[in-house]
Protein backbone atom coordinates (compact mmCIF):
# COMPACT_ATOMS: atom_id res chain seq x y z
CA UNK A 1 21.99 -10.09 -6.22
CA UNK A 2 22.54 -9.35 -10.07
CA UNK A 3 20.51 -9.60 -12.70
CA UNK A 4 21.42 -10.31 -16.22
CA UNK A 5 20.23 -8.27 -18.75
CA UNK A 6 21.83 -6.91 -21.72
CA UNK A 7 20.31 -3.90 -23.64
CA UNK A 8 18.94 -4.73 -26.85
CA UNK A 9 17.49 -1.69 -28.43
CA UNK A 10 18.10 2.36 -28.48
CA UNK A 11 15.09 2.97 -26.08
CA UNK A 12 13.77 1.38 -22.07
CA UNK A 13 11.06 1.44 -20.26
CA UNK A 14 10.97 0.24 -16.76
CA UNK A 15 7.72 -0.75 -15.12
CA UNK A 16 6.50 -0.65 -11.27
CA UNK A 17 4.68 -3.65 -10.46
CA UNK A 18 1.81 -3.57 -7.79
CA UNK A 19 -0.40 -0.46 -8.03
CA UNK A 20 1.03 -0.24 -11.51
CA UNK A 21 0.94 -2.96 -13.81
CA UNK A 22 -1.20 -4.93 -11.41
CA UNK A 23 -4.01 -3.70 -8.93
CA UNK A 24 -2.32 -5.19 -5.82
CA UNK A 25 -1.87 -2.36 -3.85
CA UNK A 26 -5.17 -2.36 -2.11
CA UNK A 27 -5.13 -5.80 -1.60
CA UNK A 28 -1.86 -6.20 -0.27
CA UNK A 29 -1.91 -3.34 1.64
CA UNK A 30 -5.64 -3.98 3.45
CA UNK A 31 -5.40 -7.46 4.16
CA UNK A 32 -1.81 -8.41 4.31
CA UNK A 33 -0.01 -5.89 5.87
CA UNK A 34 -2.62 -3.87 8.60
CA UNK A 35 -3.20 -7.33 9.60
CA UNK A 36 0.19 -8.31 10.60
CA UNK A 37 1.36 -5.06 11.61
CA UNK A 38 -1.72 -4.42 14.31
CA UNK A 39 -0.78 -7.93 15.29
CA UNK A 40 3.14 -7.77 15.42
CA UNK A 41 3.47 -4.17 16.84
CA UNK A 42 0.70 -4.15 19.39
CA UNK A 43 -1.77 -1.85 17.69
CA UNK A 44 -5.15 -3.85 18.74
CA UNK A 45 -5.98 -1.03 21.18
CA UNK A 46 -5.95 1.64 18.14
CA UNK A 47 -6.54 -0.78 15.21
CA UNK A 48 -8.76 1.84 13.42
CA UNK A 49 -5.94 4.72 13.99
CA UNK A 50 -3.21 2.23 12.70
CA UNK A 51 -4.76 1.13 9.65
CA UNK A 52 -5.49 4.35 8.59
CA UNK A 53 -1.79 5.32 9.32
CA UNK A 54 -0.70 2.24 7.09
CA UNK A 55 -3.17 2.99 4.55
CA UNK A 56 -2.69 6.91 4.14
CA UNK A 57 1.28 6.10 4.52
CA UNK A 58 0.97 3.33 1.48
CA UNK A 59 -1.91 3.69 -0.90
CA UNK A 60 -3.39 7.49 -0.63
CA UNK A 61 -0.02 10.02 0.10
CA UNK A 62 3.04 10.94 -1.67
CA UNK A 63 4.57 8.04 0.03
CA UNK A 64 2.38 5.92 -1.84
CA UNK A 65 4.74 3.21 -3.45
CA UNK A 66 7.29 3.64 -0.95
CA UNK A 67 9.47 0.38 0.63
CA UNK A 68 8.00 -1.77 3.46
CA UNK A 69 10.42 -1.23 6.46
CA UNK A 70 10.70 2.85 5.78
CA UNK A 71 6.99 2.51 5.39
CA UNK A 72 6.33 1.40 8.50
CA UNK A 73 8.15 3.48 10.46
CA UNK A 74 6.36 6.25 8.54
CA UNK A 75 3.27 4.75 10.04
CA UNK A 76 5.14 5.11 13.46
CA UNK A 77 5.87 8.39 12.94
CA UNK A 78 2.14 9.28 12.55
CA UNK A 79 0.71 7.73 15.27
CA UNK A 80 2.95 9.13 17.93
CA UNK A 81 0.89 12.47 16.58
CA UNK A 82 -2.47 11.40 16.28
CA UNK A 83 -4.43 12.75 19.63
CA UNK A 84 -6.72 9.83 19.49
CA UNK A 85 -3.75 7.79 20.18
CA UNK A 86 -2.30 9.81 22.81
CA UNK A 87 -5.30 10.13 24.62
CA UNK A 88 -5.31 6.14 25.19
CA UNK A 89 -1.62 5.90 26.30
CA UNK A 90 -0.49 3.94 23.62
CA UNK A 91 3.27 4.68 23.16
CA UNK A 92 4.35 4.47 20.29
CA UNK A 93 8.22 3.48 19.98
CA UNK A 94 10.14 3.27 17.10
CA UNK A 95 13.08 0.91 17.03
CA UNK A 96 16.41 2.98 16.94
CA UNK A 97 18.47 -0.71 15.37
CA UNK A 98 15.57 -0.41 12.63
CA UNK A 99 16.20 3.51 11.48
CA UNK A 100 19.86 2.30 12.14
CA UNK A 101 19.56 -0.32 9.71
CA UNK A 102 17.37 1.28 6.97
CA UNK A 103 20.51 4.07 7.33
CA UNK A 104 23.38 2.62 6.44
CA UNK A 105 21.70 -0.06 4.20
CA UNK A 106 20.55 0.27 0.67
CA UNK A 107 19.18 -2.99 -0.25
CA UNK A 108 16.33 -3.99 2.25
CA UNK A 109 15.01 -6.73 2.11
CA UNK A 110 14.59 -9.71 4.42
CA UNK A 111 17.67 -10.78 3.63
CA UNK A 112 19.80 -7.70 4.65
CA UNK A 113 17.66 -7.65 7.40
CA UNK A 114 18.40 -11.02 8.28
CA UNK A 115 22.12 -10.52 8.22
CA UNK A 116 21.96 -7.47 10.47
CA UNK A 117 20.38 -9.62 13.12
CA UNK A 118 23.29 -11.97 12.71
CA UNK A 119 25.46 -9.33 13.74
CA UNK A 120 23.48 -7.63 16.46
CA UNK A 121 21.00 -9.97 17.42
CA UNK A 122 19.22 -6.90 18.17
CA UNK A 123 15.51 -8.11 19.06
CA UNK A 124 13.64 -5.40 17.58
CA UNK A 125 15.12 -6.43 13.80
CA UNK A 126 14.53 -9.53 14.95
CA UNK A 127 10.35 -8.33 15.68
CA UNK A 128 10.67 -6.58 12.59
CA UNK A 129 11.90 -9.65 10.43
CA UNK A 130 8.92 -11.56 12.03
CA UNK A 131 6.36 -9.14 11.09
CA UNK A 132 8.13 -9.01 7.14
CA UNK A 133 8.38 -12.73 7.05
CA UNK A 134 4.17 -13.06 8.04
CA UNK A 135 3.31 -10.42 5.50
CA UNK A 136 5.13 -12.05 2.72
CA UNK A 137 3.43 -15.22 4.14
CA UNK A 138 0.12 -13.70 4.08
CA UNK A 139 0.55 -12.07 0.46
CA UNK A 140 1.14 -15.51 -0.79
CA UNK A 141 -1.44 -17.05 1.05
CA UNK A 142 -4.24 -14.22 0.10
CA UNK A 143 -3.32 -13.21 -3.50
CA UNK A 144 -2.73 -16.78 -4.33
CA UNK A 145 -2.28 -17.28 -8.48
CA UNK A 146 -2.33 -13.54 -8.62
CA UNK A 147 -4.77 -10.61 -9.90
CA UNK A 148 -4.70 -10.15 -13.89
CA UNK A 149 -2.82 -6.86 -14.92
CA UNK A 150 -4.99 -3.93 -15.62
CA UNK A 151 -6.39 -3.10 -19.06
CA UNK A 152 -4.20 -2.25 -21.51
CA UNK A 153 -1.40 -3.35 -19.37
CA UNK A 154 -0.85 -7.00 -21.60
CA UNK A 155 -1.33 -5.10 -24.67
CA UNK A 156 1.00 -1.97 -24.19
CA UNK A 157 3.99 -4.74 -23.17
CA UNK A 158 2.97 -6.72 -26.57
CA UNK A 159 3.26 -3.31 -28.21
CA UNK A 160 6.35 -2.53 -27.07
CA UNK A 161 8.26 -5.91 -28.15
CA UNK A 162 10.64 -5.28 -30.91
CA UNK A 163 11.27 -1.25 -29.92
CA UNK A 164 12.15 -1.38 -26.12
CA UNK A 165 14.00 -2.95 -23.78
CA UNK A 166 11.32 -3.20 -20.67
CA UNK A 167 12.55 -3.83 -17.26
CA UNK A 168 10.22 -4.80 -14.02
CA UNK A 169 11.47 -2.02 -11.53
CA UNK A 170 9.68 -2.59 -7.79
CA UNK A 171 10.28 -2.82 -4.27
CA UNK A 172 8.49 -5.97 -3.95
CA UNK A 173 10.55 -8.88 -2.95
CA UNK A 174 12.05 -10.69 -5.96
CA UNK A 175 10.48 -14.26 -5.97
CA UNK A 176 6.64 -12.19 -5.19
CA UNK A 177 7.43 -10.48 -8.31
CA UNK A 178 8.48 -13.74 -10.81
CA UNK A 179 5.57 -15.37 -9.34
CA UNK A 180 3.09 -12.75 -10.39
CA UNK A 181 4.62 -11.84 -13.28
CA UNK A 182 4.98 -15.58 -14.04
CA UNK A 183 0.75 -16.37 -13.61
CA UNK A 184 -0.23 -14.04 -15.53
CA UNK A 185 2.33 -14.95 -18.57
CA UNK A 186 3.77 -12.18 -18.87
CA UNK A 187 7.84 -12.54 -18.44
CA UNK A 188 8.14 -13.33 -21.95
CA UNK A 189 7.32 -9.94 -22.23
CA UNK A 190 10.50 -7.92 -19.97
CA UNK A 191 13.82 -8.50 -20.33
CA UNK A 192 14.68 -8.38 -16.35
CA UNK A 193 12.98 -8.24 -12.93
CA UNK A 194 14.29 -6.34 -10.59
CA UNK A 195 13.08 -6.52 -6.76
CA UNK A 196 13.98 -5.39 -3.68
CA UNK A 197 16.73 -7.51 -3.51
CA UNK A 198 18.00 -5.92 -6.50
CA UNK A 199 18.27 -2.57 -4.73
CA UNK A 200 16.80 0.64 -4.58
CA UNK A 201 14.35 1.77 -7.46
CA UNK A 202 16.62 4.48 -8.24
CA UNK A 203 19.64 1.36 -8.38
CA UNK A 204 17.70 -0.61 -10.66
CA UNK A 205 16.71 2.12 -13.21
CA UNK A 206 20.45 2.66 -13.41
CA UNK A 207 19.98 1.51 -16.76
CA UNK A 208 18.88 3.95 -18.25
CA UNK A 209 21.97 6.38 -18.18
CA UNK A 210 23.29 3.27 -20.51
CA UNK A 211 20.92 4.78 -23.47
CA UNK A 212 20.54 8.01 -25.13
CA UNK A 213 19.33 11.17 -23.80
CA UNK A 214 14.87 11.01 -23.80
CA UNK A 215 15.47 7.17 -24.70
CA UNK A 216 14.71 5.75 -21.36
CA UNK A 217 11.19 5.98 -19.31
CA UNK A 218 9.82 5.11 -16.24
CA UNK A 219 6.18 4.43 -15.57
CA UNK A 220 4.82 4.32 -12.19
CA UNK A 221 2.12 4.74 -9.95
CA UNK A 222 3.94 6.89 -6.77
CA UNK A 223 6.25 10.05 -6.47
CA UNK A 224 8.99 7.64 -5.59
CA UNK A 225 9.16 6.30 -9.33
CA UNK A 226 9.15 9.71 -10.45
CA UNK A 227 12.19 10.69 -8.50
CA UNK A 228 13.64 7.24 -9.30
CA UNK A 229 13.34 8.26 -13.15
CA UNK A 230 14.82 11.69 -12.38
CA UNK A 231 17.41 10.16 -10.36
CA UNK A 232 18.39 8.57 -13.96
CA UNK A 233 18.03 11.36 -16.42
CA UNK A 234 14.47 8.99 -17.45
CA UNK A 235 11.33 9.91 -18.78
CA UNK A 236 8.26 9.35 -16.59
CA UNK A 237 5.00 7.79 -17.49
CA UNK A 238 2.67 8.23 -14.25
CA UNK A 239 -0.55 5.45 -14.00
CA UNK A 240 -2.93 7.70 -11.78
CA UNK A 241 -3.90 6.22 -8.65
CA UNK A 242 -7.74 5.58 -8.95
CA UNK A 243 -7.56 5.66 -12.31
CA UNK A 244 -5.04 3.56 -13.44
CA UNK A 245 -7.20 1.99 -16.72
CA UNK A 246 -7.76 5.47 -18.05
CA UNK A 247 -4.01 6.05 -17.29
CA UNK A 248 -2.82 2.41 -19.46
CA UNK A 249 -4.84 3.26 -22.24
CA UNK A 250 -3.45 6.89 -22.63
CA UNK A 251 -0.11 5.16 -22.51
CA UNK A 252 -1.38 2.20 -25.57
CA UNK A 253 -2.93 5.31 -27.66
CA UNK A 254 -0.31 7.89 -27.41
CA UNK A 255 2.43 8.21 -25.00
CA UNK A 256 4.11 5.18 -25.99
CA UNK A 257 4.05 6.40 -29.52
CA UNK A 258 4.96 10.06 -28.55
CA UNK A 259 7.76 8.10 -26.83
CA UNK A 260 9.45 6.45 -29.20
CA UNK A 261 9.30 8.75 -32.00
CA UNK A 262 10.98 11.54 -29.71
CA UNK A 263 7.71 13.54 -29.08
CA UNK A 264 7.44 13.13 -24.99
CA UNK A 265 9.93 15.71 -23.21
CA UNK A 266 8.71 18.75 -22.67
CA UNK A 267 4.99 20.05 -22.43
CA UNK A 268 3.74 16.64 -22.69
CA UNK A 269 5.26 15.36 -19.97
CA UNK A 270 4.76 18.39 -17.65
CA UNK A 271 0.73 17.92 -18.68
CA UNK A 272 1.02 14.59 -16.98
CA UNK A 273 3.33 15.56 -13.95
CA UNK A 274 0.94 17.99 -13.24
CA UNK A 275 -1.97 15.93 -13.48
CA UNK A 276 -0.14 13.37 -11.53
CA UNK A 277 0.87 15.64 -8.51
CA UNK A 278 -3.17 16.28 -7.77
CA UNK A 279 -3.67 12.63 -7.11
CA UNK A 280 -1.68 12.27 -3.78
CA UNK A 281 -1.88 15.12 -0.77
CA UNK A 282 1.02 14.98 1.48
CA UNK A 283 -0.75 15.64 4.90
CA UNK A 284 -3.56 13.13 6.06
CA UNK A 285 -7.04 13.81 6.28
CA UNK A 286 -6.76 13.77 9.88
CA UNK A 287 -4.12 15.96 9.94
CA UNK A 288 -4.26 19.11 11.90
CA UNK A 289 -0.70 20.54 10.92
């Protein structure tokens, strides 16, 4: 899948979606995916273990951000370690076709996935597609007309028009993304949308090596947008977990101005990096590594 955009001015700015622009995350994350993945992958015996796995894995650690089907075998990977787990014989398998799969292809999505199975008919994608295709049920069914964008979020994009080109870079599934975008009236405002269907992050933000050197910025809400932008010789523009208003209004009164008129590279930027890298630990709290 393409998507057709054409630059229009010397400077971009790509955008994350949920946790960023919009406070999804927690919602998503709490009742849409725990949900199906305790139900899907057996986990009723250690529900309280897995959803702090999912949670830790995809709200509160540097893999905050990070897309679904790597995600969850990240939550995998830290329940075969937690002793509480252990100690009620729960084994905890993860699917050799899905780390496979999530190898050798970049774009995941349903879609891929579904053209895997075609090939294998391996049943575990075929468990895996089950458990993607009842989240994305469940997020449409639970977040319904959407959530409003966070402060500032409306009137940075409004800002912008006329200096930037602004693209939607997530690893939410394409049509999730138009919808929500779409409620909320807001895709007059971006020039593109680019899901997971798109590609990576780091694919979509290609972009910016189209524009000059300091003219292109990324702002997101995980470590994975930040590599994404690095990936792509980008600025970054981080919205701080927990305090994501505070974060869109520093953006509205200075950064995008600092920005545009050449001013962000350099100490600036570090400031926020550093700032940033405080938010999200890398080992769980239950964590005895």
């Amino acid at each position: 899948m393409d998507i057709d955009f054409t630059p229009q001015y010397d400077f971009l700015i790509g955008i994350d979606s949920d946790g960023c622009a919009f406070d999804t995350m927690e919602l998503k994350q709490k009742e849409c995916f725990a949900p199906n993945t305790i139900h899907y992958w057996g986990f009723k015996g250690i529900s309280k273990y897995a959803r702090e796995a999912i949670e830790f894995v995809n709200l509160y650690s540097k893999s905050r951000g990070i897309n679904r089907f790597p995600a969850l075998v990240e939550v995998f990977q830290w329940l075969q370690k937690r002793p509480e787990v252990i100690a009620r014989g729960v084994e905890i398998v993860i699917p050799q076709a899905l780390l496979n799969w999530i190898q050798s292809e970049s774009k995941l999505s349903n879609n891929t996935l579904l053209e895997a199975i075609k090939k294998n008919n391996d049943p575990q994608l075929k468990k895996t597609l089950d458990w993607s295709n009842a989240v994305n049920e469940t997020i449409d069914r639970v977040v319904g007309e959407g959530v409003p964008p966070f402060p500032y979020v409306r009137e940075s994009l409004q800002k912008i028009q006329g200096h930037a080109d602004i693209l939607v870079v997530s690893a939410t599934p394409q049509a999730a993304l138009i919808k929500e975008w779409e409620n909320q009236d807001l895709l007059p405002l971006v020039q593109a949308i680019c899901g997971q269907e798109i590609g990576t992050k780091k694919e979509s933000l290609a972009w910016a090596k189209q524009y000059p050197k300091n003219h292109a910025l990324m702002i997101g809400d995980a470590p994975g947008d930040y590599k994404a932008a690095v990936a792509n010789n980008a600025l970054f523009f981080p919205i701080n977990p927990g305090h994501e208003e505070a974060s869109w209004k520093r953006f509205y009164d200075e950064a995008l101005q600092k920005f545009l008129t050449n001013n962000f590279y350099g100490d600036y930027q570090q400031q926020l990096l550093d700032e940033f890298d405080s938010y999200l630990p890398t080992l769980p709290p239950w964590s005895t590594i």
